[in-house]
N, C-alpha and C. Protein backbone atom coordinates (compact mmCIF):
# COMPACT_ATOMS: atom_id res chain seq x y z
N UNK A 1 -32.20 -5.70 28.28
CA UNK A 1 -32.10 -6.25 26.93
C UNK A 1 -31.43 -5.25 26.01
N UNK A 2 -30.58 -5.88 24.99
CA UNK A 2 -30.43 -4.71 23.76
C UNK A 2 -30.71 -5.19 23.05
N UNK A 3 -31.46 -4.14 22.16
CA UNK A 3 -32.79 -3.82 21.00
C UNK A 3 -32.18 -2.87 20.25
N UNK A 4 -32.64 -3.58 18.91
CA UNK A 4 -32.08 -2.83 17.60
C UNK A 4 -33.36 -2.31 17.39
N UNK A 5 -33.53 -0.97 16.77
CA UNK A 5 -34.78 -0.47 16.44
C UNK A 5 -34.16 0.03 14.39
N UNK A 6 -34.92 -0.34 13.46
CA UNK A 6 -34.75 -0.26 12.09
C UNK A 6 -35.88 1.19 11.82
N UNK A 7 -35.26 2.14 10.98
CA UNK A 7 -36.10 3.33 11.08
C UNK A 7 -36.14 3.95 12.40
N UNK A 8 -35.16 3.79 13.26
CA UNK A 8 -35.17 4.56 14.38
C UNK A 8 -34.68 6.03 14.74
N UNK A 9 -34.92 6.27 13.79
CA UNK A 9 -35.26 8.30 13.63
C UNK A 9 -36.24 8.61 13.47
N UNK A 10 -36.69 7.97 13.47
CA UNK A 10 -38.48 8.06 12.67
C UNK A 10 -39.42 8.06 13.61
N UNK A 11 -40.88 8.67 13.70
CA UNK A 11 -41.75 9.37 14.64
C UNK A 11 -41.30 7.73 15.66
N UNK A 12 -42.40 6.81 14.88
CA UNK A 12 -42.47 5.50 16.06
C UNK A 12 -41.04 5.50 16.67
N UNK A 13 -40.26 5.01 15.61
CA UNK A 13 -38.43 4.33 16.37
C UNK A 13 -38.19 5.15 17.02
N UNK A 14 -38.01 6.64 17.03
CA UNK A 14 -37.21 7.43 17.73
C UNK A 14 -38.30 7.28 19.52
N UNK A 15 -39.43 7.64 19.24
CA UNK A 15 -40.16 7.37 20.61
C UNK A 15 -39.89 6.16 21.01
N UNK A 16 -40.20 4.92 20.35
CA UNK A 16 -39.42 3.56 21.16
C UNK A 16 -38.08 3.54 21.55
N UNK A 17 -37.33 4.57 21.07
CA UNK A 17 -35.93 4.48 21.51
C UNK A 17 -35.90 4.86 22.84
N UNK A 18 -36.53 6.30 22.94
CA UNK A 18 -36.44 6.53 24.32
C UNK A 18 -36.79 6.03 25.63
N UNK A 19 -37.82 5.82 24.79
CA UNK A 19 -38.92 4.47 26.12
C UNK A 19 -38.04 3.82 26.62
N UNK A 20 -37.80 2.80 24.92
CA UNK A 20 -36.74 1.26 25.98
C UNK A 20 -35.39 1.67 26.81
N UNK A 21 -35.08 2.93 26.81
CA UNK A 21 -33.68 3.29 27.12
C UNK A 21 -34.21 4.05 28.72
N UNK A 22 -35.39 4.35 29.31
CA UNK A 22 -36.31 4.98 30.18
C UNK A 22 -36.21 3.70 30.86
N UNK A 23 -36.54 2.68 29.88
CA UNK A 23 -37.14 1.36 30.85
C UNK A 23 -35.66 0.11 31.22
N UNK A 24 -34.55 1.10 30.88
CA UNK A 24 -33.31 0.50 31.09
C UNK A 24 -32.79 -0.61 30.47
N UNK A 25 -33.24 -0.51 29.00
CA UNK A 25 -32.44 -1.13 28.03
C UNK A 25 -31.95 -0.49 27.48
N UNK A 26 -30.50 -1.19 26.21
CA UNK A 26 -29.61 -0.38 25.44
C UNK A 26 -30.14 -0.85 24.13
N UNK A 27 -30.21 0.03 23.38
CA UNK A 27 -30.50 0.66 21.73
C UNK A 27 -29.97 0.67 20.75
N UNK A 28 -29.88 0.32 19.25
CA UNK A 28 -29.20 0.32 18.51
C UNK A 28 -30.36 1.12 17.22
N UNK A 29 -29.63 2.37 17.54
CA UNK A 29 -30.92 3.31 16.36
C UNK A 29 -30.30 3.00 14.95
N UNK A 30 -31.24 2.39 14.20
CA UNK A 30 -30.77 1.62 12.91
C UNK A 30 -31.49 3.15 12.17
N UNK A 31 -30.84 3.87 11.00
CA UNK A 31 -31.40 4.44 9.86
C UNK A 31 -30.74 5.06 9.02
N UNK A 32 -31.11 5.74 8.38
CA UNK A 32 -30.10 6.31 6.86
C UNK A 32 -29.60 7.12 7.61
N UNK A 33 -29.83 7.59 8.77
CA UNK A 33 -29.54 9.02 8.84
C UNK A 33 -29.57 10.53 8.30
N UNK A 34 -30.96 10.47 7.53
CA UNK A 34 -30.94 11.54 6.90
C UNK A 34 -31.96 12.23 7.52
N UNK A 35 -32.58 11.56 8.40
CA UNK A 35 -33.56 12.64 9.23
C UNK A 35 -33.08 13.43 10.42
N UNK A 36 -33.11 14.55 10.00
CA UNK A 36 -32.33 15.64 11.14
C UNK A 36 -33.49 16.41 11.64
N UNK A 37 -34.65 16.00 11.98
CA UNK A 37 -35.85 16.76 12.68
C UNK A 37 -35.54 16.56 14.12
N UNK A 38 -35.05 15.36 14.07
CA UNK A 38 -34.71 15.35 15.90
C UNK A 38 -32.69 14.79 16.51
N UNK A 39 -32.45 16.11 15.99
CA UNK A 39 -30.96 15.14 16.08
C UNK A 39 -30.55 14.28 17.44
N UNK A 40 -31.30 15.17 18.62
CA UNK A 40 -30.74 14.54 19.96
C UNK A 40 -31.10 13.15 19.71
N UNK A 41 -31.68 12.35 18.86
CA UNK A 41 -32.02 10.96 18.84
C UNK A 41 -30.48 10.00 18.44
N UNK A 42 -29.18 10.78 17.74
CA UNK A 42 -28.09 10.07 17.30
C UNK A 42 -27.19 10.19 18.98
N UNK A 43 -27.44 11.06 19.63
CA UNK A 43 -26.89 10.77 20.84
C UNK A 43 -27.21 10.32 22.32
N UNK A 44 -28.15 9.57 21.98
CA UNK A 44 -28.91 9.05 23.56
C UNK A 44 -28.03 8.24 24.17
N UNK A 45 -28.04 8.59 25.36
CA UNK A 45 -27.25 7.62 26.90
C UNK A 45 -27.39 6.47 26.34
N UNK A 46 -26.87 5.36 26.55
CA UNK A 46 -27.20 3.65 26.18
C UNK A 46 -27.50 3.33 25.17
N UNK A 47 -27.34 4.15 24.36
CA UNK A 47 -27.52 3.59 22.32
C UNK A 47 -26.36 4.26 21.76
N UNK A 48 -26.52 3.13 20.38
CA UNK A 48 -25.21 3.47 19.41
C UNK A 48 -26.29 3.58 18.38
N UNK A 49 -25.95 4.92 17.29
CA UNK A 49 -26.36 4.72 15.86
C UNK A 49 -25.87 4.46 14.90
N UNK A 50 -26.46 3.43 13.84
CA UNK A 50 -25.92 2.35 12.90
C UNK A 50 -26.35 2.93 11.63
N UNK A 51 -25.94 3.89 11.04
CA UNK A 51 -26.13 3.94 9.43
C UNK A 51 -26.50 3.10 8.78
N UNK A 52 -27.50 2.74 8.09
CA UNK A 52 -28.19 1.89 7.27
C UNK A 52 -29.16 2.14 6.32
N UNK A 53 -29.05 1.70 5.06
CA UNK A 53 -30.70 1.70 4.30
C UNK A 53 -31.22 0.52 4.06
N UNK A 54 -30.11 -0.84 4.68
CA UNK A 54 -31.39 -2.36 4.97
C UNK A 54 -30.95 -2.82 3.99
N UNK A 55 -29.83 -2.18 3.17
CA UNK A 55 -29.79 -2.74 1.89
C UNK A 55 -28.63 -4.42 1.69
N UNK A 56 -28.00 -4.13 3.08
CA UNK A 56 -26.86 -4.84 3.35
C UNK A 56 -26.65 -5.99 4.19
N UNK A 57 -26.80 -7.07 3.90
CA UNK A 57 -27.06 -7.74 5.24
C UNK A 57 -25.53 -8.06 6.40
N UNK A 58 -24.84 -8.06 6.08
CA UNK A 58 -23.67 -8.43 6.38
C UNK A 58 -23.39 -6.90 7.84
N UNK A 59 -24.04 -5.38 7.11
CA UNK A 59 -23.83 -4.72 7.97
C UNK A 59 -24.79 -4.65 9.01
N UNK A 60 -26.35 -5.39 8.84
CA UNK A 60 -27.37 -5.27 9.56
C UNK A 60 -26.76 -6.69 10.53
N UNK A 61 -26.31 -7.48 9.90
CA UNK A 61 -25.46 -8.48 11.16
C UNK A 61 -24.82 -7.83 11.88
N UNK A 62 -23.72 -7.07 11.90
CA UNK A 62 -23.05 -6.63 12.25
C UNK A 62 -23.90 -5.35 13.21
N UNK A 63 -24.66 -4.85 12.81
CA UNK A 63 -25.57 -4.11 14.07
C UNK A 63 -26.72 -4.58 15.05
N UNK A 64 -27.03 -5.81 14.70
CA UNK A 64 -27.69 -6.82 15.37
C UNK A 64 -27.03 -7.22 16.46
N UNK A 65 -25.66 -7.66 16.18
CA UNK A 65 -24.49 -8.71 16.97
C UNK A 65 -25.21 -8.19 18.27
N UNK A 66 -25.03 -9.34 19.25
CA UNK A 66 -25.75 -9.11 20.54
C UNK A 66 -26.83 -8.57 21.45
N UNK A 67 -27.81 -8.51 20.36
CA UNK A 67 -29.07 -7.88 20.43
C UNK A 67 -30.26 -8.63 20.92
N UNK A 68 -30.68 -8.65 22.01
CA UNK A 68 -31.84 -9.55 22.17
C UNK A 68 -33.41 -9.84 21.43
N UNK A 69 -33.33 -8.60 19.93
CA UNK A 69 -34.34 -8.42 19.64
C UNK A 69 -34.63 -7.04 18.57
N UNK A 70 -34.89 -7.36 16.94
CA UNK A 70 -35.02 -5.87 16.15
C UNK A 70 -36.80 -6.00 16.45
N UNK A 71 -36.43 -4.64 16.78
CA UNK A 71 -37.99 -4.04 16.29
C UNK A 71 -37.96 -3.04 14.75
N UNK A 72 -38.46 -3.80 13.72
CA UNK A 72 -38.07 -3.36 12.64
C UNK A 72 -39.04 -2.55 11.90
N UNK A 73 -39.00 -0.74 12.60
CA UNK A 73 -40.50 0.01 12.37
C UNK A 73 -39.89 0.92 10.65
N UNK A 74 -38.80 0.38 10.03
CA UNK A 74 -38.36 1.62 8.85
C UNK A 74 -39.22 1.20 7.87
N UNK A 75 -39.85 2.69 7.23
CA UNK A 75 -40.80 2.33 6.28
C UNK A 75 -41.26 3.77 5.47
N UNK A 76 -41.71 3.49 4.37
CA UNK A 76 -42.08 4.52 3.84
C UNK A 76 -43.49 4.86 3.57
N UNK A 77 -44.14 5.90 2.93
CA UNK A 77 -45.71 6.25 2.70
C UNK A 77 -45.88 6.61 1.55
N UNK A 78 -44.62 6.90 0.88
CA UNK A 78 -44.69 7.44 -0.76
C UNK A 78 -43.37 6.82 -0.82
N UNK A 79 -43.34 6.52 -2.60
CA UNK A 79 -42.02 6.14 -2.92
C UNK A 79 -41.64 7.51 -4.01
N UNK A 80 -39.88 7.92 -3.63
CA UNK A 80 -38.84 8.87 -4.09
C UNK A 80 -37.99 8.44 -4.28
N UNK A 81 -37.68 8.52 -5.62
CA UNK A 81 -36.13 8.05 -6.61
C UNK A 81 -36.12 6.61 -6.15
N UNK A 82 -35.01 6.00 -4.80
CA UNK A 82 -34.82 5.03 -5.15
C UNK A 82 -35.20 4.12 -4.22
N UNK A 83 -35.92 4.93 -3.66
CA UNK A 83 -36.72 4.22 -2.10
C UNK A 83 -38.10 4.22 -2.37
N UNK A 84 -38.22 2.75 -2.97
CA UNK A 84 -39.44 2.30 -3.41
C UNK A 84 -40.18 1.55 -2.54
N UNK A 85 -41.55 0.82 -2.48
CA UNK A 85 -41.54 0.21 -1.80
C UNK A 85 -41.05 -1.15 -1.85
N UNK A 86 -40.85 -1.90 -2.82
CA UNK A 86 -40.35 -2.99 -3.23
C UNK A 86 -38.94 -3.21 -2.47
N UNK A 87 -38.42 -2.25 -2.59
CA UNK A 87 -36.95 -1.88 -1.60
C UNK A 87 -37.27 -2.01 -0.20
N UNK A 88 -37.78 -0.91 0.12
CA UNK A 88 -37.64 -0.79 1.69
C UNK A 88 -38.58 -1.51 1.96
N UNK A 89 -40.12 -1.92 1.76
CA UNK A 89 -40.72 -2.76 2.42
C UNK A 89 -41.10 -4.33 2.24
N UNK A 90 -40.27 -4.90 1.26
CA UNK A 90 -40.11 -6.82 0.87
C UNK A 90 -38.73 -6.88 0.99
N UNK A 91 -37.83 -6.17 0.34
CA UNK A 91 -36.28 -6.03 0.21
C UNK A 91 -35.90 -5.76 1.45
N UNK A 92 -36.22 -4.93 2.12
CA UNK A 92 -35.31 -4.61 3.60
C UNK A 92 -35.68 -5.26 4.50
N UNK A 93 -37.15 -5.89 4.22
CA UNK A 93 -37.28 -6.50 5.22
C UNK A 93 -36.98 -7.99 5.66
N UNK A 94 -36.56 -8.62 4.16
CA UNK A 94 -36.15 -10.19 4.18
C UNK A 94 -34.62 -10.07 4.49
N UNK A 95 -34.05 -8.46 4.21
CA UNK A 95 -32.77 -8.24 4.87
C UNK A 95 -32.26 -8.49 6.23
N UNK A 96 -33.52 -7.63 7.17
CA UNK A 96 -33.62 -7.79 8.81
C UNK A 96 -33.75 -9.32 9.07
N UNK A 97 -34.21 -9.61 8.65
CA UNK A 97 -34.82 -11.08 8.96
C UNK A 97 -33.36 -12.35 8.81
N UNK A 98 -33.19 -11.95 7.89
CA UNK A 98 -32.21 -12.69 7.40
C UNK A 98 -30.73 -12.43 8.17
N UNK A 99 -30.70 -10.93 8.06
CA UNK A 99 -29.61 -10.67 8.87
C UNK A 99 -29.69 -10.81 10.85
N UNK A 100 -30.87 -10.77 11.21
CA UNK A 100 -31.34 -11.20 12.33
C UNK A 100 -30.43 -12.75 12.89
N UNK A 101 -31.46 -13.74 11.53
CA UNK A 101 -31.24 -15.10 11.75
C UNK A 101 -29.66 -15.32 12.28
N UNK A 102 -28.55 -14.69 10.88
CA UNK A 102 -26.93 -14.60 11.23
C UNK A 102 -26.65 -13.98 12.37
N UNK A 103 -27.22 -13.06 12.81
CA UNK A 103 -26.50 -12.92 14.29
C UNK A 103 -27.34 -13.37 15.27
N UNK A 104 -27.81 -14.22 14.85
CA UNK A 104 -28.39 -14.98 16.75
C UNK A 104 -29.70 -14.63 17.16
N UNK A 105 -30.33 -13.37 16.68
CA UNK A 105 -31.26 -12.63 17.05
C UNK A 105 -32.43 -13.01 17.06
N UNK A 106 -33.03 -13.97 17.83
CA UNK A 106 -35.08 -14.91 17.51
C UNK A 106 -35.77 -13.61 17.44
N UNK A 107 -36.04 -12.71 17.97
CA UNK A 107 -37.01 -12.20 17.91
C UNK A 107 -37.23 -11.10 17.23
N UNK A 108 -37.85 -10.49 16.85
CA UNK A 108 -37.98 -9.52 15.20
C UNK A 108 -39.71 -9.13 15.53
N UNK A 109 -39.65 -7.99 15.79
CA UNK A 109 -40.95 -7.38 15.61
C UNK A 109 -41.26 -6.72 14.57
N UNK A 110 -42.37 -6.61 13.52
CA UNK A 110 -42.59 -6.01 12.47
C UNK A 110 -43.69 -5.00 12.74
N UNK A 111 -43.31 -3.13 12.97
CA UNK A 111 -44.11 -2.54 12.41
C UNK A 111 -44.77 -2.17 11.36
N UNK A 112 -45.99 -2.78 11.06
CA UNK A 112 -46.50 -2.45 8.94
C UNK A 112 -47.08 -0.88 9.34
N UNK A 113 -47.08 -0.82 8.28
CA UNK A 113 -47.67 1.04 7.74
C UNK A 113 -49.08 0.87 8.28
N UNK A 114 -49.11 2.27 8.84
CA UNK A 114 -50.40 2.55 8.95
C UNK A 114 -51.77 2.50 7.70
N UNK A 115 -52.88 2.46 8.28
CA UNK A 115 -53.84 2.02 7.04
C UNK A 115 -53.42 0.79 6.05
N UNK A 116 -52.88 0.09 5.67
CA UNK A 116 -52.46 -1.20 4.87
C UNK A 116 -54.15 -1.75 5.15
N UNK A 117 -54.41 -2.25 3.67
CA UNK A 117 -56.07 -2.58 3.51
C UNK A 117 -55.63 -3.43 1.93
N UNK A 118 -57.09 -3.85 1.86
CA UNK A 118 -56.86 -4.71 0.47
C UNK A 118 -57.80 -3.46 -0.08
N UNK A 119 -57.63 -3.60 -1.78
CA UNK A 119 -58.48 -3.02 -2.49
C UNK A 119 -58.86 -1.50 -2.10
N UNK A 120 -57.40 -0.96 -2.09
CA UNK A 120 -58.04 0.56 -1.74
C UNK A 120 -57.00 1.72 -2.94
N UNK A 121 -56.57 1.35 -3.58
CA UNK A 121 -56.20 1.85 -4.38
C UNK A 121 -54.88 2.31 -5.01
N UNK A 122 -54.28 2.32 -3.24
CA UNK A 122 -52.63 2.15 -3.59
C UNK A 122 -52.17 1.45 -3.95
N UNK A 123 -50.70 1.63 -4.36
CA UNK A 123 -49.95 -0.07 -4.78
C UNK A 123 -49.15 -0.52 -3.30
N UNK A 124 -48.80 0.75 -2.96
CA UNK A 124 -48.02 -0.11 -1.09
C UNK A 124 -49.25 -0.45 -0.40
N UNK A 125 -50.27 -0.13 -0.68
CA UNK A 125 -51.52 -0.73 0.56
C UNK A 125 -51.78 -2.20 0.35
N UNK A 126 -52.30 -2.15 -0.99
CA UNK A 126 -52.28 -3.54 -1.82
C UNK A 126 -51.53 -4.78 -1.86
């Protein structure tokens, strides 16, 4: 299968990258690219990486194209300057979805944030 992974620099995506690419599928590491904690993750055997902040749908089509499937784990825990949650987690995600639908793509897995609860005090938990 090829699998788009969204936030795939990131602790979860980057470990699912390797897995599915272990378990002999090809990869499409979706992210801003600004995380350089693990660079060997922009050059793995059987994946391409797709610059993105989700903001675009036309380019998340375009990194979807022929994909059997996003697993869409990009997300944040605090919001900075312009990466709110309103952005990256309702906004980017009706992006994937949407941009999914245009290229063909049924299946869409959603990783939510860890801890997400009602009534606990945050505004992203909430």
């Amino acid at each position: 299968m090829k699998i788009a992974i969204t936030g795939g620099t990131g602790f979860v995506g980057g470990h699912l990258a390797r897995r599915l690419i272990t378990d002999n599928h090809e990869v499409v590491v979706i992210a801003r690219g600004q995380d350089q904690r693990d660079a060997k993750i922009f050059k793995l055997e059987h994946s391409q990486f797709f610059a993105s902040d989700l903001s675009n749908v036309d380019d998340l089509v375009r990194a979807f194209k022929g994909c059997d499937a996003v697993v869409h784990c990009a997300g944040i825990n605090r919001e900075i300057g312009n990466q709110t949650y309103e952005r990256v987690h309702v906004q980017a995600t009706r992006n994937v979805c949407e941009a999914a639908k245009r290229a063909g793509t049924n299946k869409i897995i959603l990783l939510s944030f860890l801890r997400a609860r009602p009534n606990c005090g945050s505004k992203y938990h909430e």
